[in-house]
PDB file of N, CA and C in Angstrom:
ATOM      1  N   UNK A   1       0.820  -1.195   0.000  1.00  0.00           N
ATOM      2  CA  UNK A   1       0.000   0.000   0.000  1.00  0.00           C
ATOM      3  C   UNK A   1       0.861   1.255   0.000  1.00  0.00           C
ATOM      4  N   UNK A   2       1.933   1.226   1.092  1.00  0.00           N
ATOM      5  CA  UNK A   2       3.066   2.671   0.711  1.00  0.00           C
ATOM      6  C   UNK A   2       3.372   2.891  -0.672  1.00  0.00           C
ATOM      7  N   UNK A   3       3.966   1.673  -1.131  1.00  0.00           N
ATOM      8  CA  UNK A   3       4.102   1.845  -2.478  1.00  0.00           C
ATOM      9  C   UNK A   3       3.718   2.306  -3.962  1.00  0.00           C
ATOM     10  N   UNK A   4       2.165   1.831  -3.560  1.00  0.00           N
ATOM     11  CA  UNK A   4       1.305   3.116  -4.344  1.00  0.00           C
ATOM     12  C   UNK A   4       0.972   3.856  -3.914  1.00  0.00           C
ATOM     13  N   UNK A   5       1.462   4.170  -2.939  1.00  0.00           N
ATOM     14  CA  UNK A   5       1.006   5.557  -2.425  1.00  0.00           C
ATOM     15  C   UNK A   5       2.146   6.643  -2.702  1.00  0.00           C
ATOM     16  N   UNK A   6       3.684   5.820  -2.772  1.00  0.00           N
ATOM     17  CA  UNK A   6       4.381   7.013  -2.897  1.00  0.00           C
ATOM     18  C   UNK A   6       4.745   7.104  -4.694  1.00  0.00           C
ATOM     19  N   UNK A   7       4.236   6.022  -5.374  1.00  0.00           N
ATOM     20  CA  UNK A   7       3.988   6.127  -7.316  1.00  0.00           C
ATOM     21  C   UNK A   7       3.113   6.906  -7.161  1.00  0.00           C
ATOM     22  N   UNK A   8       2.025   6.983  -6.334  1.00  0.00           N
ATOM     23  CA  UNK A   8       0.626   7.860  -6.613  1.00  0.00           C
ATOM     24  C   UNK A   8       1.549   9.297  -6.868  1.00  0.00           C
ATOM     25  N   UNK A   9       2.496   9.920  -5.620  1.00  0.00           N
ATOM     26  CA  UNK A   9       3.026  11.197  -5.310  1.00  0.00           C
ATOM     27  C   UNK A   9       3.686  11.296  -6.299  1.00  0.00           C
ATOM     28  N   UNK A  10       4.825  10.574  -6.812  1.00  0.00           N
ATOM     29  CA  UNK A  10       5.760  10.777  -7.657  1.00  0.00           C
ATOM     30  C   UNK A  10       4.663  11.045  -8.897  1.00  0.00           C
ATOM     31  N   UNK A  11       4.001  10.250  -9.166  1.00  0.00           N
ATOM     32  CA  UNK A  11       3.097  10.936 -10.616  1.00  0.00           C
ATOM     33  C   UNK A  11       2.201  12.203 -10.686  1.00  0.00           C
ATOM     34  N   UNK A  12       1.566  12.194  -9.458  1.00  0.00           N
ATOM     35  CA  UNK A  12       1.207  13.871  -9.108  1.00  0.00           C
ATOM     36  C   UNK A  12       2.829  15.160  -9.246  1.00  0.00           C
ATOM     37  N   UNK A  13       3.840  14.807  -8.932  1.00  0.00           N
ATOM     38  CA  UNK A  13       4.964  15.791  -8.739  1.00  0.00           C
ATOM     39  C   UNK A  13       5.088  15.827 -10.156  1.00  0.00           C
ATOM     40  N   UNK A  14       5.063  14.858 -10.651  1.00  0.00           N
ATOM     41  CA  UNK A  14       5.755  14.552 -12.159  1.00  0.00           C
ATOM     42  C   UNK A  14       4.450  15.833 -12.856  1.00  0.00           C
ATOM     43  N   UNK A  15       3.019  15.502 -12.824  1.00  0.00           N
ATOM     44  CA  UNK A  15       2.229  16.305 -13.390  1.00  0.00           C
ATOM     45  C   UNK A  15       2.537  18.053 -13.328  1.00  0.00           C
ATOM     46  N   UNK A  16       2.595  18.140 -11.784  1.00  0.00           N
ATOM     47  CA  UNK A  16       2.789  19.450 -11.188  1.00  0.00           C
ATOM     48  C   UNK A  16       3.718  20.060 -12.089  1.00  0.00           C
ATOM     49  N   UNK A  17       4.996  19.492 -11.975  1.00  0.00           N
ATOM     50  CA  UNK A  17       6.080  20.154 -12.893  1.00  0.00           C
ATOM     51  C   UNK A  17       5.829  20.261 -14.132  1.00  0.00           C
ATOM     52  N   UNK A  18       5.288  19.369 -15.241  1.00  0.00           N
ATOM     53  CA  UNK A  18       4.806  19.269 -16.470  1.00  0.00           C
ATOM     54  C   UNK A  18       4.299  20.665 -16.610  1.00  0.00           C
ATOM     55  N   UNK A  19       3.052  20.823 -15.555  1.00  0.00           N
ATOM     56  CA  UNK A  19       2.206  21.424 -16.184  1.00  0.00           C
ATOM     57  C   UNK A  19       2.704  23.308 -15.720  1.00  0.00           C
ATOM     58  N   UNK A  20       3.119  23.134 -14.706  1.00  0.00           N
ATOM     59  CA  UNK A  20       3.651  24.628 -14.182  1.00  0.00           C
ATOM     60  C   UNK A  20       5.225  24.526 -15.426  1.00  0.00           C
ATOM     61  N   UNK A  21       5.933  24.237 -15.857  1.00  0.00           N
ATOM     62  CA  UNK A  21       6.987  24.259 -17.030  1.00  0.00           C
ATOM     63  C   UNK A  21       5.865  24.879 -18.448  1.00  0.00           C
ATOM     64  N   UNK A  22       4.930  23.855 -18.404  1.00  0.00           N
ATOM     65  CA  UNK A  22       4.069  24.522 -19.463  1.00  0.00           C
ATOM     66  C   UNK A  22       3.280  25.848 -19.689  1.00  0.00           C
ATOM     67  N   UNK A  23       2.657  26.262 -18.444  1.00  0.00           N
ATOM     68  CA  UNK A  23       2.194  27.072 -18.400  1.00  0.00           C
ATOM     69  C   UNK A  23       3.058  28.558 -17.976  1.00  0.00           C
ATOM     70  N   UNK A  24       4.805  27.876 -17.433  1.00  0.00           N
ATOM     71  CA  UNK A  24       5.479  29.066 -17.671  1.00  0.00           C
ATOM     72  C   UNK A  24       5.523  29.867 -15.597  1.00  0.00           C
ATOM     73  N   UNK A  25       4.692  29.014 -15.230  1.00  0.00           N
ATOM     74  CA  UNK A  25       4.210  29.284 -13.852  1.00  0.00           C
ATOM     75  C   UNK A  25       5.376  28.669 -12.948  1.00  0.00           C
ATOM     76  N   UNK A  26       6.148  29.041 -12.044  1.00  0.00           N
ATOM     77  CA  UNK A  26       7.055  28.167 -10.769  1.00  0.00           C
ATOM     78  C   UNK A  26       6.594  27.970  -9.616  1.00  0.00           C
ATOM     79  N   UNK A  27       5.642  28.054  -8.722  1.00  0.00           N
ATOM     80  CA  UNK A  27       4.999  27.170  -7.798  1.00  0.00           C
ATOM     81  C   UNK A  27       4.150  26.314  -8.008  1.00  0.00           C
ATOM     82  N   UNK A  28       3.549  25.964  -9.194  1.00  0.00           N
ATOM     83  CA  UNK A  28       3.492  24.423  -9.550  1.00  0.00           C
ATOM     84  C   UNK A  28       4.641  23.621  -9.309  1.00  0.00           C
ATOM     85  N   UNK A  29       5.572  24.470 -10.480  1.00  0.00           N
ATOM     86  CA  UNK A  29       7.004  23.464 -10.413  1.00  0.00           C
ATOM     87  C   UNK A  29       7.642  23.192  -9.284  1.00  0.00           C
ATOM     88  N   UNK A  30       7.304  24.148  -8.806  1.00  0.00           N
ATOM     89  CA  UNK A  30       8.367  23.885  -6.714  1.00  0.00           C
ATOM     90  C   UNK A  30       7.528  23.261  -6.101  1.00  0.00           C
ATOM     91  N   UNK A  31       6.570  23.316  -5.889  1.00  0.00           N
ATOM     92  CA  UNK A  31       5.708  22.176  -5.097  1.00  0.00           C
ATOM     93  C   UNK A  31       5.441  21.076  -6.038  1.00  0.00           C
ATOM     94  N   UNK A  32       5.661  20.846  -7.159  1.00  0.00           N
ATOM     95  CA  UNK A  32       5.950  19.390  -7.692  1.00  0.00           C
ATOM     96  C   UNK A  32       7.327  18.840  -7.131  1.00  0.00           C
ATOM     97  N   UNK A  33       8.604  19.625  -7.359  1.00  0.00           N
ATOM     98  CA  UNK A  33       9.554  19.060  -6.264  1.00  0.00           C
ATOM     99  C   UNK A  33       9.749  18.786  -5.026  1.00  0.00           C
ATOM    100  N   UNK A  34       9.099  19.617  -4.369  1.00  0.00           N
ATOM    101  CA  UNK A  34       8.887  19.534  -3.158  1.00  0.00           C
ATOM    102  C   UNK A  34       8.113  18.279  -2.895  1.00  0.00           C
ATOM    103  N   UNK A  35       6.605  17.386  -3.314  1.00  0.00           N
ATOM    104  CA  UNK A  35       6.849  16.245  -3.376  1.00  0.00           C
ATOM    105  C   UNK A  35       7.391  14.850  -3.952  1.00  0.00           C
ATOM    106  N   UNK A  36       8.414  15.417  -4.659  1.00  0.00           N
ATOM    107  CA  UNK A  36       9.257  14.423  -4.754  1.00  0.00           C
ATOM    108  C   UNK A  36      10.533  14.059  -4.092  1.00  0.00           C
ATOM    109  N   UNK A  37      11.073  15.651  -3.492  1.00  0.00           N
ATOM    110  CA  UNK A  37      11.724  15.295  -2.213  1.00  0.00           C
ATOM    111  C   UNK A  37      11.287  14.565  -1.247  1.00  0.00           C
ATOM    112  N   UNK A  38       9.912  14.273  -0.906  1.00  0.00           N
ATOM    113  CA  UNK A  38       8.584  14.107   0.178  1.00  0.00           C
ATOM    114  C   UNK A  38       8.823  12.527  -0.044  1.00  0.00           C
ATOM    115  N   UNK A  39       8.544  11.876  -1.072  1.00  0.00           N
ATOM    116  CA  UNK A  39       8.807  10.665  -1.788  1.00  0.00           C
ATOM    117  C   UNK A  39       9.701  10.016  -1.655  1.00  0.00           C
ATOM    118  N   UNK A  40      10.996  10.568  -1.989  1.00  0.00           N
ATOM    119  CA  UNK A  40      12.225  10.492  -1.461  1.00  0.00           C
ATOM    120  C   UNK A  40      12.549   9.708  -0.385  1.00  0.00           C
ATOM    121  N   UNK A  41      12.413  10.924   0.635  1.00  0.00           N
ATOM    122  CA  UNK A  41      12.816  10.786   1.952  1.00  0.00           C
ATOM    123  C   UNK A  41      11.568   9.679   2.596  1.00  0.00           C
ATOM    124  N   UNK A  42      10.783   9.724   2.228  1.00  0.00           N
ATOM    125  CA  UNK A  42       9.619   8.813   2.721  1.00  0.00           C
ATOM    126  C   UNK A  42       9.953   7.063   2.000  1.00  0.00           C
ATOM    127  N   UNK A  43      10.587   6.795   0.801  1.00  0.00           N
ATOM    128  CA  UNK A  43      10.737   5.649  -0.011  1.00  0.00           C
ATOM    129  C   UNK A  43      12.091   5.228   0.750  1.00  0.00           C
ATOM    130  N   UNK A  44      13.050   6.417   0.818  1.00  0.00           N
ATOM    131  CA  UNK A  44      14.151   5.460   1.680  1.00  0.00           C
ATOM    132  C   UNK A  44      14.312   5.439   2.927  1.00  0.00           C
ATOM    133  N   UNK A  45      13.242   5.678   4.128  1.00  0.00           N
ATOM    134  CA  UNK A  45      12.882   5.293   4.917  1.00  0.00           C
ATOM    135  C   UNK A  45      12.086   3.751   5.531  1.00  0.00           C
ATOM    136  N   UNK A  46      11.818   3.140   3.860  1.00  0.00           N
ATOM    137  CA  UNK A  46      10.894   2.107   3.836  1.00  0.00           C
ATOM    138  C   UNK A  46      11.963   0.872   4.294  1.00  0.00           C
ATOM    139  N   UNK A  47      11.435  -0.310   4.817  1.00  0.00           N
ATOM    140  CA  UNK A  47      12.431  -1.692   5.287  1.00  0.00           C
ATOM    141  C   UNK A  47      11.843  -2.392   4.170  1.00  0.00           C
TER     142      UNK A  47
END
C-alpha cells in the first residue's frame, strides 16, 4: 500500500512540474519538487 502511495506522489509531482513548465508558472514546479523530495525521503525510509 506505501508503495502506491508514494507512485501515486511521484506521478502527481511529475504532473505538477509538467504542467507549471508549461504554463510558464514556478509554484506548480516547486511544489511538484517539493513532493518528490517528500517521496524520497519517505521511499528510503521504507524496510
Amino acid at each position: 500500500m506505501k508503495k502506491i502511495l508514494l507512485g501515486l506522489l511521484v506521478v502527481i509531482a511529475l504532473v505538477m512540474i509538467f504542467l507549471g513548465y508549461k504554463a510558464g508558472i514556478l509554484p506548480p514546479a516547486l511544489t511538484g519538487l517539493g513532493f518528490l523530495v517528500i517521496a524520497f525521503l519517505l521511499g528510503s525510509n521504507q524496510k
